[in-house]
Protein backbone atom coordinates (compact mmCIF):
# COMPACT_ATOMS: atom_id res chain seq x y z
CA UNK A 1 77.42 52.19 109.32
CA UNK A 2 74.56 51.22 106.35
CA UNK A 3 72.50 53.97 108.61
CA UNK A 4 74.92 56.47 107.82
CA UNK A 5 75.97 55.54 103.86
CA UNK A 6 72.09 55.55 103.56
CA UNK A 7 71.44 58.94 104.94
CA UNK A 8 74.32 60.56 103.00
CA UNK A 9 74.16 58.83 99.93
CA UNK A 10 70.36 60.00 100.10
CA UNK A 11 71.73 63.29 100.16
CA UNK A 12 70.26 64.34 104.05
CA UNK A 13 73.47 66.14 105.06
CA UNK A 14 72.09 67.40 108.33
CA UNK A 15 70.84 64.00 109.56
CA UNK A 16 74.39 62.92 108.41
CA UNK A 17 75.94 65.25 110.61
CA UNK A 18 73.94 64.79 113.75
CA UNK A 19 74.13 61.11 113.50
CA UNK A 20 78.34 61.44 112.94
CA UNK A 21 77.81 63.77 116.26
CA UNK A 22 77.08 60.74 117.98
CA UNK A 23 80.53 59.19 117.78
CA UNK A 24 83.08 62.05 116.70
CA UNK A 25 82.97 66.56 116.71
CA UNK A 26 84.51 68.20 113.86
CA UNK A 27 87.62 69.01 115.90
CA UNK A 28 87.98 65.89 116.97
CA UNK A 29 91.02 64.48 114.66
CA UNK A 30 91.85 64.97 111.10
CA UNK A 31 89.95 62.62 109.89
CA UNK A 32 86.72 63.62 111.59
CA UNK A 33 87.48 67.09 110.23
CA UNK A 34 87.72 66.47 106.76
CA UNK A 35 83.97 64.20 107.18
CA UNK A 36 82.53 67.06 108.51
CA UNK A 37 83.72 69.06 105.91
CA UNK A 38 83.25 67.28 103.08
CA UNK A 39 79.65 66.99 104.00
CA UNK A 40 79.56 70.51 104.43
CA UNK A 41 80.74 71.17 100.97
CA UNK A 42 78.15 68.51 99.91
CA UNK A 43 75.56 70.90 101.53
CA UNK A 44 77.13 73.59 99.74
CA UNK A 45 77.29 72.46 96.47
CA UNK A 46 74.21 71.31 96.45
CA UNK A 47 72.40 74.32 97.47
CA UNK A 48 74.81 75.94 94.13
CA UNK A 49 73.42 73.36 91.91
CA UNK A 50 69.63 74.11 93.22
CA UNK A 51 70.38 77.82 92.36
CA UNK A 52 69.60 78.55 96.06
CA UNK A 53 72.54 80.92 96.02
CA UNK A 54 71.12 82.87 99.04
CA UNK A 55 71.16 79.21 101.05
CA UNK A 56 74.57 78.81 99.78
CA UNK A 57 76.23 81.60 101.18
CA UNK A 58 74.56 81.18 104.21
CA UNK A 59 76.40 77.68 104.53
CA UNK A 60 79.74 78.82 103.61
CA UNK A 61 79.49 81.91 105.77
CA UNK A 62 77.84 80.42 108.75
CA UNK A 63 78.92 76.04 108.08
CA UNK A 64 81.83 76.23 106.52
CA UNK A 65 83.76 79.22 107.86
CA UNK A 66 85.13 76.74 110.68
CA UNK A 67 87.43 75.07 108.51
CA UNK A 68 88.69 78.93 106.25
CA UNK A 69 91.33 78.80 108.65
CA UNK A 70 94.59 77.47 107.05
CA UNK A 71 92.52 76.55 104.25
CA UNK A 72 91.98 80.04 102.78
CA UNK A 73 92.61 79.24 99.07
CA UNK A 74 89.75 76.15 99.28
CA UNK A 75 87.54 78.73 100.93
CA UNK A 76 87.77 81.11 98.00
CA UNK A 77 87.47 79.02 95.68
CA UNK A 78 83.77 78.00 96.96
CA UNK A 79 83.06 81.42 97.55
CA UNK A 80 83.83 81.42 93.56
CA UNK A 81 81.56 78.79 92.98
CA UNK A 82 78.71 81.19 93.90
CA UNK A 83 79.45 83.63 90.71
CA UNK A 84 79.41 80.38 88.71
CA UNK A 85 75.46 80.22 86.35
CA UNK A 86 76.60 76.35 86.68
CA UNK A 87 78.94 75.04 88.71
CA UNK A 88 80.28 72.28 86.45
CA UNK A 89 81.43 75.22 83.96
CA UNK A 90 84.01 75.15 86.86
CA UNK A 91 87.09 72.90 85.45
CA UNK A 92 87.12 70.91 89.09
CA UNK A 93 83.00 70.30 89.36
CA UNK A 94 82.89 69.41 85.26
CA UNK A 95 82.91 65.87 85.33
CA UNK A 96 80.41 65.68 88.44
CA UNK A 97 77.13 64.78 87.82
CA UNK A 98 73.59 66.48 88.75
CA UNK A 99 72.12 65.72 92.35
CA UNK A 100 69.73 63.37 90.99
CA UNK A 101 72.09 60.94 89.14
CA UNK A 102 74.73 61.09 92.59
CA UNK A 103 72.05 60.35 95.14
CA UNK A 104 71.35 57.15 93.33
């Protein structure tokens, strides 16, 4: 498990994923759902935060458009994000910190 805490609190969401691959898919249970989309989102809001809003919606449209379904409110509400100059001007994101400070 250290393998995995390292890679994602290291911020290497892909490696994350294809490791988590190993043992559980997305569909697998709820749980292994809501890991593979909260890593997702990590992606996400990362890319936001890097002003790569081209990579961004890329992820949401192409990663994260699995889990829209029955979630359509939490969908919008990233899709949101990506009109946001800074995502912590968003009242949910404002107490997060930058990539930097989290990774550490």
């Amino acid at each position: 498990m250290n393998y995995f805490e390292d890679t994602v609190h290291s911020g290497k969401w892909d490696e994350a994923e294809r490791y988590l691959s190993g043992f559980t898919k997305f569909d697998d249970n709820r749980y292994s759902t809501n890991i593979y989309f909260w890593i997702r989102k990590q992606n996400f809001l990362e890319a936001i935060d890097n002003n790569c809003h081209a990579k961004a919606l890329d992820i949401l449209m192409k990663v994260l458009k699995v889990f829209a379904e029955g979630n359509e409110e939490r969908f919008k509400e990233m899709h949101l994000l990506l009109t946001f100059e800074n995502i912590r001007d968003h009242k949910a994101l404002s107490m997060c910190g930058d990539i930097m400070s989290t990774n550490n």
